[in-house]
PDB file of N, CA and C in Angstrom:
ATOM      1  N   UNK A   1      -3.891 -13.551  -8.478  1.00  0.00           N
ATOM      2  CA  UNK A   1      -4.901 -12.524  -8.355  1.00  0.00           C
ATOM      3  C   UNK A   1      -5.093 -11.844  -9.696  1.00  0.00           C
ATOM      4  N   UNK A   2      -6.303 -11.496  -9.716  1.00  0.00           N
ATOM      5  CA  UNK A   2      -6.755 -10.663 -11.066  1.00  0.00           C
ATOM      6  C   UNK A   2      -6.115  -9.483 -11.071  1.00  0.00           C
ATOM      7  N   UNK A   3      -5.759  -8.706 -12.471  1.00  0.00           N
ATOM      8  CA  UNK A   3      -5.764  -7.547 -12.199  1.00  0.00           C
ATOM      9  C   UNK A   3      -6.489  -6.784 -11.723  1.00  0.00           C
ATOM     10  N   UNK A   4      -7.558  -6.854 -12.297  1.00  0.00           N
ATOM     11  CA  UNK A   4      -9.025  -6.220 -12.030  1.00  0.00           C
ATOM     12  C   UNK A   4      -9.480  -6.397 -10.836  1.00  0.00           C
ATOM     13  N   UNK A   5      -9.299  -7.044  -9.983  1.00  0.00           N
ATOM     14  CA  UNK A   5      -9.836  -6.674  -8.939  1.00  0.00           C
ATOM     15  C   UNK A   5     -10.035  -6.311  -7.879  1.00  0.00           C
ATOM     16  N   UNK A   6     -10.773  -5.097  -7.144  1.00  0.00           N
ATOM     17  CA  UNK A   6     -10.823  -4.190  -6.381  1.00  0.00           C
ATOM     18  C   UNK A   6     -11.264  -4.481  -4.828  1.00  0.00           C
ATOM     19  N   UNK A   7     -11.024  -3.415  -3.794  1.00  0.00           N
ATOM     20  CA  UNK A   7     -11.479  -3.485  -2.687  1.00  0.00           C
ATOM     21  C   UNK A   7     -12.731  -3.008  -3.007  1.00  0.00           C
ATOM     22  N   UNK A   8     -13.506  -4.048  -2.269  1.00  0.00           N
ATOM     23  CA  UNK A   8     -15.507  -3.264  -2.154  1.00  0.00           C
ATOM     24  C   UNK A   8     -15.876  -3.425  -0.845  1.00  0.00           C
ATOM     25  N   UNK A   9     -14.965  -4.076   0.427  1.00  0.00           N
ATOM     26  CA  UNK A   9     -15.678  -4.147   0.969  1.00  0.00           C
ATOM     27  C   UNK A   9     -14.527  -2.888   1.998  1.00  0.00           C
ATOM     28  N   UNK A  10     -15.394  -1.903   3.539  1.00  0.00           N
ATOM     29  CA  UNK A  10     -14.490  -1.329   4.224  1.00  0.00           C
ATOM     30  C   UNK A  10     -13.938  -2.037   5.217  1.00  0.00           C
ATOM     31  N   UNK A  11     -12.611  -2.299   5.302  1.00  0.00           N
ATOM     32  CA  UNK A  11     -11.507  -3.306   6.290  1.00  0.00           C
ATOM     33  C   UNK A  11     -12.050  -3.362   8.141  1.00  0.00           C
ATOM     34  N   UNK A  12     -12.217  -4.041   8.695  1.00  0.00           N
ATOM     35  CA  UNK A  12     -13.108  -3.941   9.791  1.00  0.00           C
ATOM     36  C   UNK A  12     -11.724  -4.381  10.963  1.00  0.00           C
ATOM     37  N   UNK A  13     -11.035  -3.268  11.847  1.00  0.00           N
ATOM     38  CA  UNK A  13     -10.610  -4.615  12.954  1.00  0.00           C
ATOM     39  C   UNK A  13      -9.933  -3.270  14.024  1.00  0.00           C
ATOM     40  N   UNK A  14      -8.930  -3.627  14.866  1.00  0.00           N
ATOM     41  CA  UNK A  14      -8.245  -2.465  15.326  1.00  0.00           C
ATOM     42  C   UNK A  14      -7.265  -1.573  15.347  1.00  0.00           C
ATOM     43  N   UNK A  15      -6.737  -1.863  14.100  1.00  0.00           N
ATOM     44  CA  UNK A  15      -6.028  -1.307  13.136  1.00  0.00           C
ATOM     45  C   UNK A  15      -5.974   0.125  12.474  1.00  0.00           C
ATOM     46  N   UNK A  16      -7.361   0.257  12.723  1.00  0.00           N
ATOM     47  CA  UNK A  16      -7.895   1.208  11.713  1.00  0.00           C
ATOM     48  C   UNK A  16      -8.242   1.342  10.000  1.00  0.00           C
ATOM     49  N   UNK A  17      -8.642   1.863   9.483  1.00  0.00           N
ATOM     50  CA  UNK A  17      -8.729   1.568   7.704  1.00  0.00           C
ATOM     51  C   UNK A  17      -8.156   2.389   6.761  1.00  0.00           C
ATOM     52  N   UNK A  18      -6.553   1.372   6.984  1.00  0.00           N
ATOM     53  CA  UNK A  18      -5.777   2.782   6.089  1.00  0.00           C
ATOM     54  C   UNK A  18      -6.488   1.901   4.778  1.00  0.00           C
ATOM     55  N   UNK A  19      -7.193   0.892   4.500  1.00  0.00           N
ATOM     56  CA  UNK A  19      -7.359   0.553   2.985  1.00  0.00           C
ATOM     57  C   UNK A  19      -8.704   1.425   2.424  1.00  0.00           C
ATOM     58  N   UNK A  20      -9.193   2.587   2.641  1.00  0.00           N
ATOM     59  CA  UNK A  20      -9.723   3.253   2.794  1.00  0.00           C
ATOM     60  C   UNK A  20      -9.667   4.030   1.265  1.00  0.00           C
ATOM     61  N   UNK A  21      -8.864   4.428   1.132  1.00  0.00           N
ATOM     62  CA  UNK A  21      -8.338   5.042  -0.020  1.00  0.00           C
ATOM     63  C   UNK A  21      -7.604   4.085  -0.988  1.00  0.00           C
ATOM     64  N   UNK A  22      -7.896   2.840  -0.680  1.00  0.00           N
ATOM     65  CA  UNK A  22      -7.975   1.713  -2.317  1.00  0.00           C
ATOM     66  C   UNK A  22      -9.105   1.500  -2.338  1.00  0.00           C
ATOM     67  N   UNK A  23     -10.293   1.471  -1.755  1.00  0.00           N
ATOM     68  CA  UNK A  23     -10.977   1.471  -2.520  1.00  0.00           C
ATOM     69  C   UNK A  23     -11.579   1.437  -4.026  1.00  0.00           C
ATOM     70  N   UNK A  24     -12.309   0.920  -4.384  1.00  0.00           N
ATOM     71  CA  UNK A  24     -12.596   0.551  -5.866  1.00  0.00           C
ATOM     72  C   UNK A  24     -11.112   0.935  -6.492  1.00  0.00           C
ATOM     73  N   UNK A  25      -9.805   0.514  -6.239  1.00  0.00           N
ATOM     74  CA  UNK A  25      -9.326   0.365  -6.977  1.00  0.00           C
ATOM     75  C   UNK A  25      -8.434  -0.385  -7.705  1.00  0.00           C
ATOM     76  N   UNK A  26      -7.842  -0.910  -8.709  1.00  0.00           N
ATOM     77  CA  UNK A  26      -7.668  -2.565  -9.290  1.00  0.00           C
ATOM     78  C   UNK A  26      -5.927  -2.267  -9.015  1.00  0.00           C
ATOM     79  N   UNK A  27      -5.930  -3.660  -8.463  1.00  0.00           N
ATOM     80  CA  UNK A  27      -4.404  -3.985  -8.123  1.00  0.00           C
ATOM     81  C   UNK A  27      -3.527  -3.619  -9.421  1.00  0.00           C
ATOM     82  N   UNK A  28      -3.031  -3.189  -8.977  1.00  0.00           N
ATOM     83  CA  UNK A  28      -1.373  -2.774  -9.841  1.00  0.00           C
ATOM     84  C   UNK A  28      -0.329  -3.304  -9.482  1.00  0.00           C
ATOM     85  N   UNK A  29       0.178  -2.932 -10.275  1.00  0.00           N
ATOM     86  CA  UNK A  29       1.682  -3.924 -10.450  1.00  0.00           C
ATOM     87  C   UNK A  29       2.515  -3.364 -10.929  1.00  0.00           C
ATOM     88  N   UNK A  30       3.985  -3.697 -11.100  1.00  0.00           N
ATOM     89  CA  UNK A  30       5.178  -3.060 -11.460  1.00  0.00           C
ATOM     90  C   UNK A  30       5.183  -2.621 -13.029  1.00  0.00           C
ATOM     91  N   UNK A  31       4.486  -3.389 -14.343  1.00  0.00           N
ATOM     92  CA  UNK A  31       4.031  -3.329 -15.410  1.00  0.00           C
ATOM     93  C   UNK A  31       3.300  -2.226 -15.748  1.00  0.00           C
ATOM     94  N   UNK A  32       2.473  -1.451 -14.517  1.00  0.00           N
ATOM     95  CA  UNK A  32       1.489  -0.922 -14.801  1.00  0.00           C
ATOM     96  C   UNK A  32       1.545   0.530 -13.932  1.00  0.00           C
ATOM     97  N   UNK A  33       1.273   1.840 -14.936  1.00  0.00           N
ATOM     98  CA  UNK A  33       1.609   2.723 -13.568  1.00  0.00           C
ATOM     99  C   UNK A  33       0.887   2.686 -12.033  1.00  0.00           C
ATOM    100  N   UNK A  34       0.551   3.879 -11.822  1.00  0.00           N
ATOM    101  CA  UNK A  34       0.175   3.894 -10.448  1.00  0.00           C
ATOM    102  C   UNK A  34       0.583   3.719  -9.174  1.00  0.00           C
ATOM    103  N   UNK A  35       2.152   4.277  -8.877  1.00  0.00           N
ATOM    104  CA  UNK A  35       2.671   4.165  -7.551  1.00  0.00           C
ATOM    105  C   UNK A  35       3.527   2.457  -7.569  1.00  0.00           C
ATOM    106  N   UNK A  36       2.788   1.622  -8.134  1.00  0.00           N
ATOM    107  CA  UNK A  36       3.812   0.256  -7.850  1.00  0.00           C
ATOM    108  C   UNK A  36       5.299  -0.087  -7.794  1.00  0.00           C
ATOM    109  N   UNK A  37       5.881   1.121  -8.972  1.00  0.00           N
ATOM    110  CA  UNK A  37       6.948   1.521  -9.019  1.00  0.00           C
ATOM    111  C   UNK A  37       7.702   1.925  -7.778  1.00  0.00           C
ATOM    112  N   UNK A  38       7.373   3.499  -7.286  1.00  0.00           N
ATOM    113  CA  UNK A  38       7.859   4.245  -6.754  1.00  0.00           C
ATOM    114  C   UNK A  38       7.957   3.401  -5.337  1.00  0.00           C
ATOM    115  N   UNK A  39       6.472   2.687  -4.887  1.00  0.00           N
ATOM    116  CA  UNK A  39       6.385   2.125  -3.529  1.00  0.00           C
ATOM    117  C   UNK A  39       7.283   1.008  -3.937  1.00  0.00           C
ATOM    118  N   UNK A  40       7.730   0.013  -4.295  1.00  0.00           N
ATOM    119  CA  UNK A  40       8.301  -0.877  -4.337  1.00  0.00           C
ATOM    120  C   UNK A  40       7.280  -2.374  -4.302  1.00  0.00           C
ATOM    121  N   UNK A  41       6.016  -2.185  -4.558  1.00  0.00           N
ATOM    122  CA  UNK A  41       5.364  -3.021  -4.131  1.00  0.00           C
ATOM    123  C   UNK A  41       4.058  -3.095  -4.621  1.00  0.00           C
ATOM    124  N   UNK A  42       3.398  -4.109  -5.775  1.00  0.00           N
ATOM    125  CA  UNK A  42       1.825  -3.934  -5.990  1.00  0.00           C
ATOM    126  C   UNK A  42       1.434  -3.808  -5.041  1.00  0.00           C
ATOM    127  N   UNK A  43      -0.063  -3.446  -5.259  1.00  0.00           N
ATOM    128  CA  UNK A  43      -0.787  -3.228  -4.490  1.00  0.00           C
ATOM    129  C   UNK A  43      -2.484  -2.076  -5.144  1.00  0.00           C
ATOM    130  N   UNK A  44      -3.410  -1.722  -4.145  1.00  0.00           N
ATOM    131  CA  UNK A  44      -4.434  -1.402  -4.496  1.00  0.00           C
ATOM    132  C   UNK A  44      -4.043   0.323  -4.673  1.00  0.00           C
ATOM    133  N   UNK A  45      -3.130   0.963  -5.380  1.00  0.00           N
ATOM    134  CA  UNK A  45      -2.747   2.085  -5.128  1.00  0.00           C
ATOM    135  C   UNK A  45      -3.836   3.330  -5.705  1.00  0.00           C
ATOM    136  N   UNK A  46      -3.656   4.322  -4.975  1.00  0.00           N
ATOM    137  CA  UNK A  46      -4.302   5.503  -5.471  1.00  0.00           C
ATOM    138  C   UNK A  46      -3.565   6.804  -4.633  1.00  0.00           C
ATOM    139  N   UNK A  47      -3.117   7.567  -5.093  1.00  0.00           N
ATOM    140  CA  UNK A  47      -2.448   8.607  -4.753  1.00  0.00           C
ATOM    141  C   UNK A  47      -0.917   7.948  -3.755  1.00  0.00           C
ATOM    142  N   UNK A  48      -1.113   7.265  -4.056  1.00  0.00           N
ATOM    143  CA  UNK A  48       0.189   5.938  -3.195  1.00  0.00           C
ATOM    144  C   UNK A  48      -0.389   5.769  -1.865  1.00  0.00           C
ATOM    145  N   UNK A  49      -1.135   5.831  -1.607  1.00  0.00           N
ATOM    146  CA  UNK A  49      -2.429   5.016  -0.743  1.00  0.00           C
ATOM    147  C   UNK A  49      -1.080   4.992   0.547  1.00  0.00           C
ATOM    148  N   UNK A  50      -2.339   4.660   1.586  1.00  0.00           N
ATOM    149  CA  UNK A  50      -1.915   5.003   3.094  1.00  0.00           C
ATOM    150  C   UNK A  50      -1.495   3.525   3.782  1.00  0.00           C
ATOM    151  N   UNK A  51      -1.477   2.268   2.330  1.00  0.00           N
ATOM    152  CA  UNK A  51      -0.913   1.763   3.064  1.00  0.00           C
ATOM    153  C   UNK A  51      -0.302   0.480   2.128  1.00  0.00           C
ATOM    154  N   UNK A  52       0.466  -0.352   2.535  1.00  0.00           N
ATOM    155  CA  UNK A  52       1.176  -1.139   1.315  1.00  0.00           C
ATOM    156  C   UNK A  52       2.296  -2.074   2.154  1.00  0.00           C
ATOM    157  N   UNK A  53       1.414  -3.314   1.906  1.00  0.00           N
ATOM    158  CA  UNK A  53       1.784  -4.605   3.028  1.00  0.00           C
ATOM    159  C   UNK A  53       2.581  -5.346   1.772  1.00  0.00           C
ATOM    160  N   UNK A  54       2.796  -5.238   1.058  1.00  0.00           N
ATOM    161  CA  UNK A  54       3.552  -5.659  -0.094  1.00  0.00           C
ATOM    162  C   UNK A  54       4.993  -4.984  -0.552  1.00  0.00           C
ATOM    163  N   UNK A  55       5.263  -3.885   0.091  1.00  0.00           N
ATOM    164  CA  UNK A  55       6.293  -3.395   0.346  1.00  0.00           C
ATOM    165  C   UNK A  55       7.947  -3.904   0.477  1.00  0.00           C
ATOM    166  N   UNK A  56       8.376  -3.219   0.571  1.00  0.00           N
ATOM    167  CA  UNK A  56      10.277  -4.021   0.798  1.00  0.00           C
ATOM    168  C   UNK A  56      10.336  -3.906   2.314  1.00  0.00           C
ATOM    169  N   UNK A  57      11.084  -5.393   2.303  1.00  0.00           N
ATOM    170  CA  UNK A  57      11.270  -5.005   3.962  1.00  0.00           C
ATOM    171  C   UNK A  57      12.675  -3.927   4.208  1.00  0.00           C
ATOM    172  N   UNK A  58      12.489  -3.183   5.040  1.00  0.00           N
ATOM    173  CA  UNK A  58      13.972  -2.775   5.602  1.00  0.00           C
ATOM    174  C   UNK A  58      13.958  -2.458   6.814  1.00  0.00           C
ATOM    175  N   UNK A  59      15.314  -3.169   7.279  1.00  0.00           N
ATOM    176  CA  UNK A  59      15.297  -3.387   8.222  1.00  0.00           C
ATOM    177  C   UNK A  59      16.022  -2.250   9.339  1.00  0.00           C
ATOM    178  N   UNK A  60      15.023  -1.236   9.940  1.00  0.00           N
ATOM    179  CA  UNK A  60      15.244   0.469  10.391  1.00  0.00           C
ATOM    180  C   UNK A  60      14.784   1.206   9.484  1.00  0.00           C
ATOM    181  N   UNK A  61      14.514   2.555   9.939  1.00  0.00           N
ATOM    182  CA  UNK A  61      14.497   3.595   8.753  1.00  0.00           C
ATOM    183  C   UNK A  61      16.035   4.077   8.452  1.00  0.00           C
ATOM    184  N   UNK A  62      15.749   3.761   7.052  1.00  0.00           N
ATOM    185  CA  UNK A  62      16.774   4.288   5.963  1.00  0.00           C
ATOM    186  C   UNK A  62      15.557   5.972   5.087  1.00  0.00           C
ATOM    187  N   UNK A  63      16.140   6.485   5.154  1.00  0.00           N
ATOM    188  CA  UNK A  63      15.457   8.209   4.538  1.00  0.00           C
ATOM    189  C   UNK A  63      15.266   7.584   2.851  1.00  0.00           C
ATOM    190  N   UNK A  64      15.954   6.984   2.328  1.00  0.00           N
ATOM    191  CA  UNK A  64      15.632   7.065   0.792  1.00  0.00           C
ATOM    192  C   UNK A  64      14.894   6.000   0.535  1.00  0.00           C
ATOM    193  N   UNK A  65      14.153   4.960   1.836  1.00  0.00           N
ATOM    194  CA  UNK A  65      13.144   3.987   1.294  1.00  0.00           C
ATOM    195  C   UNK A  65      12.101   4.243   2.258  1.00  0.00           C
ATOM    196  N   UNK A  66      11.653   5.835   2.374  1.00  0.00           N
ATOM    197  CA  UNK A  66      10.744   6.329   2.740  1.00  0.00           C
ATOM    198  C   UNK A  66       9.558   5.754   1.750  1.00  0.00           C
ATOM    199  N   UNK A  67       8.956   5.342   2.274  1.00  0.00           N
ATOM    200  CA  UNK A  67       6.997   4.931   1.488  1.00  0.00           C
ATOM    201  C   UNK A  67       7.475   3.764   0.556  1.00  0.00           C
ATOM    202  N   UNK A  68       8.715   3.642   0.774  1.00  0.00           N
ATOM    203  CA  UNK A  68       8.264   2.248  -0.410  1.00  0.00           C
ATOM    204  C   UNK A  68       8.885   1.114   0.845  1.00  0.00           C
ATOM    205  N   UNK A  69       9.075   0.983   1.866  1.00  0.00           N
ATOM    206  CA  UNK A  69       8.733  -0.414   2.926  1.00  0.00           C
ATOM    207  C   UNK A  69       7.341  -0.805   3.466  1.00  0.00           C
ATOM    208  N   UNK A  70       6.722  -1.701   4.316  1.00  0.00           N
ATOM    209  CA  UNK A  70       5.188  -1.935   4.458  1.00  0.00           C
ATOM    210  C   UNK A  70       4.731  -0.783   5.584  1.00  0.00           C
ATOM    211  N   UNK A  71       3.769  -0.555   5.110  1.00  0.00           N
ATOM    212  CA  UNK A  71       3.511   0.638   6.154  1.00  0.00           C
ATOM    213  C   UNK A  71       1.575   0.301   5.907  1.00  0.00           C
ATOM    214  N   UNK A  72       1.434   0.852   7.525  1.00  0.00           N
ATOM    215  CA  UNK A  72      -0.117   0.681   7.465  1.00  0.00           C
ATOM    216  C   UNK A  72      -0.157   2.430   8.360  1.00  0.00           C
ATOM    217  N   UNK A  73      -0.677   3.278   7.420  1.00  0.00           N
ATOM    218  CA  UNK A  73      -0.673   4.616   7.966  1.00  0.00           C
ATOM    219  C   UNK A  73      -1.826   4.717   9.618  1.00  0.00           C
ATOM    220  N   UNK A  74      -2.812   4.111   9.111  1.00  0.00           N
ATOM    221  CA  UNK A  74      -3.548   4.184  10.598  1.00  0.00           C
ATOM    222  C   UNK A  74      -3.065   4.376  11.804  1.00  0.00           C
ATOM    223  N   UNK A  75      -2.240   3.139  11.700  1.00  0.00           N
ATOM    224  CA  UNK A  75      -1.361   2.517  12.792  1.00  0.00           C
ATOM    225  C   UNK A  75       0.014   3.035  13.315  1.00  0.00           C
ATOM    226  N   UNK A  76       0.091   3.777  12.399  1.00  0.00           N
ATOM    227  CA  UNK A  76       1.349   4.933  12.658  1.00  0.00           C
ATOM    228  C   UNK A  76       2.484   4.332  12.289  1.00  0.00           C
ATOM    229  N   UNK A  77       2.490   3.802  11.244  1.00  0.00           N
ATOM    230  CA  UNK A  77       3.512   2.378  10.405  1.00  0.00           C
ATOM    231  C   UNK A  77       3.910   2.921   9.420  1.00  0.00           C
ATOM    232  N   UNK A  78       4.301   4.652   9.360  1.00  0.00           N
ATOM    233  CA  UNK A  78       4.641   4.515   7.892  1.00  0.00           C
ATOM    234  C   UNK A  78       6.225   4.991   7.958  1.00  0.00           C
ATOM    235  N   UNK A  79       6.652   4.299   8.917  1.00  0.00           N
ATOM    236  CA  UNK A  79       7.956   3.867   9.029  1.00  0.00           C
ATOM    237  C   UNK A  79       7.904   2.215  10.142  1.00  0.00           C
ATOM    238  N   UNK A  80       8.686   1.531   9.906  1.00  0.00           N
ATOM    239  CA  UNK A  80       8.788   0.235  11.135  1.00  0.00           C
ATOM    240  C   UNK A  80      10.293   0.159  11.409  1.00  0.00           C
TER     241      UNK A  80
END
């Protein structure tokens, strides 16, 4: 995948659209700031975005890998 390139289109299904807030914005990566770090995971980040399927798995909630496992906020996933 490019760096450069962005969500343009809005995510359609029953899920809801936590990709909402990546919008126009270009994938990041661990190299590059913008949350990739902190979440554990590229992705389309902006304010560490509501959601991040690229994440670490863990397996339960553990408190100190709060927001950086996959979480889809819509869906009420921002713990699994």
């Amino acid at each position: 995948m490019d760096s450069d390139e962005e969500i343009k289109e809005p995510f359609t299904g029953d899920a809801g659209d936590s990709l909402y807030s990546s919008r126009d914005q270009i994938f990041t990566t661990y190299d590059r700031s913008n949350c990739a770090v902190d979440r554990m995971g590229a992705w389309w980040h902006k304010d560490c975005t509501d959601s991040n399927l690229f994440g670490m798995y863990v397996n339960g909630w553990v408190t100190s890998m709060a927001g950086k496992g996959i979480y889809w906020k819509t869906c009420g996933w921002l713990r699994y």
